[in-house]
Protein backbone atom coordinates (compact mmCIF):
# COMPACT_ATOMS: atom_id res chain seq x y z
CA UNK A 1 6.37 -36.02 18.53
CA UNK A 2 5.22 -35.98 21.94
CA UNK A 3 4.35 -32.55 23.79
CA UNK A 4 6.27 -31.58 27.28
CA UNK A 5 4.71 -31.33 30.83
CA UNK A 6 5.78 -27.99 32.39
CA UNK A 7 6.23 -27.51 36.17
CA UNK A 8 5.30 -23.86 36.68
CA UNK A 9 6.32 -21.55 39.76
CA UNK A 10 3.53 -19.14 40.50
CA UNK A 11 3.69 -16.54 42.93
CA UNK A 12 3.04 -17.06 46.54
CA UNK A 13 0.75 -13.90 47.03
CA UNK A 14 2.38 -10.72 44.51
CA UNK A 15 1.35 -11.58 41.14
CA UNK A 16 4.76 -9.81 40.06
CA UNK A 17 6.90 -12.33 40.88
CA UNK A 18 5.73 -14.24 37.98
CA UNK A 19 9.46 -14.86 35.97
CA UNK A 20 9.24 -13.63 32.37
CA UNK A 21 9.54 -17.42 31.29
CA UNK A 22 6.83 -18.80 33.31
CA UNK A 23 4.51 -15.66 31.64
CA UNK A 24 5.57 -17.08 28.01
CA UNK A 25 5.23 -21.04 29.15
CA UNK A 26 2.13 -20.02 30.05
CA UNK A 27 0.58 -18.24 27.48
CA UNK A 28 2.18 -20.91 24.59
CA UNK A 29 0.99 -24.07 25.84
CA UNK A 30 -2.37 -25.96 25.02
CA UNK A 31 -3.41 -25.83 28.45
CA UNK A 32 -2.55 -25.27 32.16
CA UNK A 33 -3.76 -27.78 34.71
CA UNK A 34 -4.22 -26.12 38.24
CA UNK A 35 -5.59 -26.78 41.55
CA UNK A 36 -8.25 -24.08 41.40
CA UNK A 37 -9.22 -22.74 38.29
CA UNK A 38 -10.46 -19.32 39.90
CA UNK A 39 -7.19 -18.89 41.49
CA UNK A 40 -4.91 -19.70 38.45
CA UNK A 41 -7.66 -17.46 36.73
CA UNK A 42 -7.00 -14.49 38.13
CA UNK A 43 -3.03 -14.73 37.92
CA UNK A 44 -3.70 -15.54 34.08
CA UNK A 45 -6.13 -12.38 33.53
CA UNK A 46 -3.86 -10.33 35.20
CA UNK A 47 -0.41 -10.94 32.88
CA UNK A 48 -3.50 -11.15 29.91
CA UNK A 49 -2.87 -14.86 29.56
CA UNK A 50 -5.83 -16.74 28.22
CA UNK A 51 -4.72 -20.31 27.64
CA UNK A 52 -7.49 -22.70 28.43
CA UNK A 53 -6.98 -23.95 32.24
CA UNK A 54 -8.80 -26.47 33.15
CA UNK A 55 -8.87 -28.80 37.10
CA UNK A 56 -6.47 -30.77 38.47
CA UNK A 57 -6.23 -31.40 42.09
CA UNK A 58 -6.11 -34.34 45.03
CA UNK A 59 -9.60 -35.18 44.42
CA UNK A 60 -9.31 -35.93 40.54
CA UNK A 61 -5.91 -36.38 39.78
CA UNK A 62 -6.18 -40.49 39.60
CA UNK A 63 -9.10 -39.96 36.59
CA UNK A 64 -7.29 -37.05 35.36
CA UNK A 65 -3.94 -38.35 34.86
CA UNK A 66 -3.88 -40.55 31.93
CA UNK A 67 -5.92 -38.20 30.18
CA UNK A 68 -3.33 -35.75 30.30
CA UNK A 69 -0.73 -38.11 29.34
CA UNK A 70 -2.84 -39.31 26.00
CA UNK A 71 -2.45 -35.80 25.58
CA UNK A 72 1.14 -34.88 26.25
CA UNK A 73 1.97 -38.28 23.84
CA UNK A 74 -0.26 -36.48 21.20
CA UNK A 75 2.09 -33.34 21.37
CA UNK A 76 0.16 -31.27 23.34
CA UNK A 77 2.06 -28.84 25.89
CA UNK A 78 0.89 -28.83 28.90
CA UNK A 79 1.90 -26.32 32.10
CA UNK A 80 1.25 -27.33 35.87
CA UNK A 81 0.40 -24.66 38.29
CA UNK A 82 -0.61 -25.35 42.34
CA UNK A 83 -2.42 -22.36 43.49
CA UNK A 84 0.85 -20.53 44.58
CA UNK A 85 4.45 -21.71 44.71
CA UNK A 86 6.13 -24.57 43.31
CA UNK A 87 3.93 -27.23 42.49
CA UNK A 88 4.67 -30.81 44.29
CA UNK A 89 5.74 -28.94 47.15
CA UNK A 90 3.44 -30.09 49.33
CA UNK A 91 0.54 -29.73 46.54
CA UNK A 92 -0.75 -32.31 43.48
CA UNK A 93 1.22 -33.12 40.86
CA UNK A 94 3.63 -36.15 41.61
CA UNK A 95 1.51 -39.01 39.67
CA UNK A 96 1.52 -36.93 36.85
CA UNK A 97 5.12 -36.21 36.83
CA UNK A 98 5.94 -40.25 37.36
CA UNK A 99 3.22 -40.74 34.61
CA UNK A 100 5.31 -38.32 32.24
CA UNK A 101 8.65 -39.70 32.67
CA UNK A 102 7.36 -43.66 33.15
CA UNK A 103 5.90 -42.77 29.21
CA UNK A 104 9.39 -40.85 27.99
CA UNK A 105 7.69 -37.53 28.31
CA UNK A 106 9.88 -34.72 28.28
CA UNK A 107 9.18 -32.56 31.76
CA UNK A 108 10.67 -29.37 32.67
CA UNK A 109 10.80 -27.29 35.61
CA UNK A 110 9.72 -23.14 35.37
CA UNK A 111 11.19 -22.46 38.79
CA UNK A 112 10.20 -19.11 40.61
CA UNK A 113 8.56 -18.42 44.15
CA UNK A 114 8.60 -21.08 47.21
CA UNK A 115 6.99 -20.04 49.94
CA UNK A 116 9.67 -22.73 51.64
CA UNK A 117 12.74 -20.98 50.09
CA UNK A 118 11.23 -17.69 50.96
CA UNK A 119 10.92 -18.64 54.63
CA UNK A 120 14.14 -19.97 54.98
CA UNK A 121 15.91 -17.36 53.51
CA UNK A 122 14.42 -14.79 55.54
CA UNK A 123 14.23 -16.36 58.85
CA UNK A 124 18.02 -16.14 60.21
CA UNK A 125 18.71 -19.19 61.03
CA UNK A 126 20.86 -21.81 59.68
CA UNK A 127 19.77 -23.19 56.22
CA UNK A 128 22.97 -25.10 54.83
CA UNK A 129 20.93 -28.20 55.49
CA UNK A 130 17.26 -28.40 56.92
CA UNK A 131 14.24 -30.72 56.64
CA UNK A 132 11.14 -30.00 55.25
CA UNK A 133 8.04 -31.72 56.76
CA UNK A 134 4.77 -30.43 55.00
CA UNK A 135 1.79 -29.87 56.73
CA UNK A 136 1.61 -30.60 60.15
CA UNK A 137 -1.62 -33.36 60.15
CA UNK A 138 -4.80 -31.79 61.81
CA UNK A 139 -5.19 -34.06 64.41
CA UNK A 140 -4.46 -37.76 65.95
CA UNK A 141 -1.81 -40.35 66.18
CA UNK A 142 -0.58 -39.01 62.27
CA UNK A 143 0.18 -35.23 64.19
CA UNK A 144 1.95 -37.02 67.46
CA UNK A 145 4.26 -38.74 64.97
CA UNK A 146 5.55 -35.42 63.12
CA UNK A 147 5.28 -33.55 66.33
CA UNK A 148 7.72 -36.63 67.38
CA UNK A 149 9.78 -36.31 64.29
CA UNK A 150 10.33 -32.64 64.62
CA UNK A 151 11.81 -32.94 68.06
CA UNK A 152 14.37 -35.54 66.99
CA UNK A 153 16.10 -33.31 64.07
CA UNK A 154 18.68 -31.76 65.58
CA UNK A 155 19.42 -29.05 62.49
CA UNK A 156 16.37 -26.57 61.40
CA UNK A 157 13.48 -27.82 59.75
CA UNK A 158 10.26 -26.35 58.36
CA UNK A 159 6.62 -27.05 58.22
CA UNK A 160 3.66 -25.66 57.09
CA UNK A 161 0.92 -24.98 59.11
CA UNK A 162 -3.11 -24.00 59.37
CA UNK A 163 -3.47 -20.16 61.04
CA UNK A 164 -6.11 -22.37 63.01
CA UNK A 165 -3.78 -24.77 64.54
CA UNK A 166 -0.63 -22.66 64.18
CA UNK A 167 -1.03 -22.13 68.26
CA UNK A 168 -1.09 -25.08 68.61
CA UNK A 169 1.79 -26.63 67.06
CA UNK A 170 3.92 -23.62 69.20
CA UNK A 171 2.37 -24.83 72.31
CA UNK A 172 2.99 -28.79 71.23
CA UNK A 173 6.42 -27.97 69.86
CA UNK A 174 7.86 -25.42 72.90
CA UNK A 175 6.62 -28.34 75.40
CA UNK A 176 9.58 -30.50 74.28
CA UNK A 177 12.39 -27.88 73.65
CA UNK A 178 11.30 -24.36 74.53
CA UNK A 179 14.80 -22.37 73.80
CA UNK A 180 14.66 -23.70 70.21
CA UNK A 181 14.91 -20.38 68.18
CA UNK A 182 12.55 -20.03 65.61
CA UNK A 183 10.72 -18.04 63.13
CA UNK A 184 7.02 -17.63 62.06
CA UNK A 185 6.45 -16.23 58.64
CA UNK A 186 2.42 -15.32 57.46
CA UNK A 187 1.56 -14.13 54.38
CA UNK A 188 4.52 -13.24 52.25
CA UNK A 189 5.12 -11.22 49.91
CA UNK A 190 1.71 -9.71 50.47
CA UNK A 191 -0.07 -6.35 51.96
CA UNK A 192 -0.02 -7.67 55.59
CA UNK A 193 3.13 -9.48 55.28
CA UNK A 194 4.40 -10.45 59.14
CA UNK A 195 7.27 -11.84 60.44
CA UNK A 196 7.78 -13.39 64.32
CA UNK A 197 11.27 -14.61 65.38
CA UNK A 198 12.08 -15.61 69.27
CA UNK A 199 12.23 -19.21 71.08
CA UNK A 200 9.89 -21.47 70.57
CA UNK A 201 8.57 -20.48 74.02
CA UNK A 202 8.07 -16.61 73.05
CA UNK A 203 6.54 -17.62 69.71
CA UNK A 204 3.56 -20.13 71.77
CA UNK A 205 3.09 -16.98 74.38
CA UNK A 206 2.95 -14.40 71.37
CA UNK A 207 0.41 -16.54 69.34
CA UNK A 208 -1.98 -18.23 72.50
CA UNK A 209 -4.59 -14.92 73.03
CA UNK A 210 -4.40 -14.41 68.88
CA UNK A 211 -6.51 -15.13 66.22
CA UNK A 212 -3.86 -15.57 62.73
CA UNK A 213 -4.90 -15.52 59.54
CA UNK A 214 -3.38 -16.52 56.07
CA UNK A 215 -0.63 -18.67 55.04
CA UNK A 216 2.21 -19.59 57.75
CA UNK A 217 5.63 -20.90 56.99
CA UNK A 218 7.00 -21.93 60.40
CA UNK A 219 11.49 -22.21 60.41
CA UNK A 220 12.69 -23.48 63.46
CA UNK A 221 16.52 -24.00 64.08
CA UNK A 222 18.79 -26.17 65.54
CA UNK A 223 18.89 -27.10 69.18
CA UNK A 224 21.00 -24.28 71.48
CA UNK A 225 24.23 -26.32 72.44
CA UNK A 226 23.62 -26.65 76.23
CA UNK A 227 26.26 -24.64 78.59
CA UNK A 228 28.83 -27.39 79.50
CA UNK A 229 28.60 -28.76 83.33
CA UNK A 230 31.23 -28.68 85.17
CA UNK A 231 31.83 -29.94 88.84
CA UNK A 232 31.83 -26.86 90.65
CA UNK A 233 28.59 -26.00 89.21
CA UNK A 234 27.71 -28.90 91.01
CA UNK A 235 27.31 -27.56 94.15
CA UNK A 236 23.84 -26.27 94.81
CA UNK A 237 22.72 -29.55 93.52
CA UNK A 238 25.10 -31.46 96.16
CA UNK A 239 23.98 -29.40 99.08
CA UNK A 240 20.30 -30.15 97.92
CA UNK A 241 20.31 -33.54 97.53
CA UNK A 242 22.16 -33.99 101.26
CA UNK A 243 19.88 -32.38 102.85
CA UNK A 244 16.82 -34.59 101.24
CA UNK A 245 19.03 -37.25 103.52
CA UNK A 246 21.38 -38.77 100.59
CA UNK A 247 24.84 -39.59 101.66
CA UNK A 248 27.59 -38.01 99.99
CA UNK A 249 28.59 -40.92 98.18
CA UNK A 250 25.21 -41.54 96.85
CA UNK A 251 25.00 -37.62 95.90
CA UNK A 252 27.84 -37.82 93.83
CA UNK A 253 26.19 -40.90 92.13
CA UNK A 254 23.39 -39.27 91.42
CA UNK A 255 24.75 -36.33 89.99
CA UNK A 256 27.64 -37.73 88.07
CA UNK A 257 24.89 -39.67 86.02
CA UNK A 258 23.13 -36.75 85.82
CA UNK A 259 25.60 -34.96 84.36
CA UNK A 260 28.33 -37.36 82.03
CA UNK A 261 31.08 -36.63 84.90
CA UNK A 262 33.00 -39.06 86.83
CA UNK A 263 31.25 -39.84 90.12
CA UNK A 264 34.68 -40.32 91.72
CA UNK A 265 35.44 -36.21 90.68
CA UNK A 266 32.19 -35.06 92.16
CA UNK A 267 32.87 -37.24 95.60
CA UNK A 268 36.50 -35.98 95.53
CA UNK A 269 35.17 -32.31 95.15
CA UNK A 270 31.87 -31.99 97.56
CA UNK A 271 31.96 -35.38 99.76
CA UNK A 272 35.56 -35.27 101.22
């Protein structure tokens, strides 16, 4: 009979929020496969868990993999931790979840803290749908394209992000839509737990002259619906473009295009 590959939650940064199933998962299987053995260590010591752990990361999880299958087919139970949240979440883990169910493995998730699911249900803004994009790449054309991608979703999306860079992607990010509300989240659930909502403009100016540390969940919302236009408002804009020398007609043009209003309404209203 073949053994079952567990998907663990582990908390994000208060060691209570470890679920009373993930503590007996954890202390009944053969072994737990984590990202850093220290880390997972010290979670483990502290709920007096002392089920062999053992590495499994970016960096070996090609050689490791089938290993831990042979295993799981020999009925061994086997749990898999990332160093805080839900694993696969941006963390290790998918080959050896394909592996499992490619083979007929039985896997089962332990759910419990996200830091994504913690962010977005803190942050105030709207999370009925929202897109999730990872880490933010450090550098190069790979960090253009999700800076790109971010400014095309029109609903709220979320990203992780490096306390080194986390300026940054504010300053990169409030270039393109400044009014964007959003919400900066470091270090949850621990001692120096902070949150930071305003636009994405406040949020750059608040985090330019500091130095962050710790881990920051970054929830930005959708797009403020722009005040409609109408023709009267118009006016300021007529006057200014006459007296740069455009004729009325080509004023109205101009600002009908502008604007998504018939040309003909603006003429009828300022050039008559």
């Amino acid at each position: 009979m073949t053994g079952t590959l567990y998907v663990v939650s582990t908390p994000i940064g208060n060691l209570q929020d470890l679920t009373h199933r993930a503590v007996q998962v954890l202390a009944s299987v053969s072994a737990v496969a984590c990202e850093d053995t220290r880390t997972t260590g010290k979670l483990l010591r502290h709920w007096e868990i002392r089920t062999p752990t053992f590495s499994y990361h970016e960096h070996n999880e090609a050689q490791r993999t089938p290993r831990l299958i042979a295993r799981l087919r020999d009925g061994d139970d086997i749990a898999l931790v990332s160093d805080a949240g839900t694993p696969l979440v941006s963390d290790p883990g998918y080959r050896l979840v394909r592996a499992a169910r490619e083979q007929g493995i039985s896997v089962r998730a332990i759910p419990g803290a996200s830091a994504l699911l913690a962010a977005l249900a803190v942050s105030g803004l709207p999370t009925s749908s929202f897109v999730f994009l990872g880490f933010a790449p450090a550098r190069g054309a790979a960090r253009k394209k999700v800076i790109a991608r971010a400014a095309g979703i029109a609903g709220t999306f979320a990203l992780f992000e490096s306390p080194k860079r986390v300026s940054q992607l504010l300053q990169e990010l409030a270039t393109i839509d400044p009014e964007r509300p959003a919400c900066l989240l470091r270090e949850m659930t621990k001692l120096h737990e902070e949150h930071r909502d305003g636009t994405l403009r406040e949020l750059a100016a608040w985090a330019k002259p500091r130095s962050l540390k710790g881990e920051i969940t970054l929830v930005v919302g959708p797009t403020p619906p722009q005040p409609k236009v109408t023709v009267d408002s118009l006016e300021p804009s007529f006057k200014r473009l006459r007296e740069e020398g455009l004729s009325a007609r080509e004023a109205s043009k101009r600002l009908a295009k502008e604007h998504g209003l018939p040309a003909r309404d603006v003429y009828n209203r300022f050039g008559t």
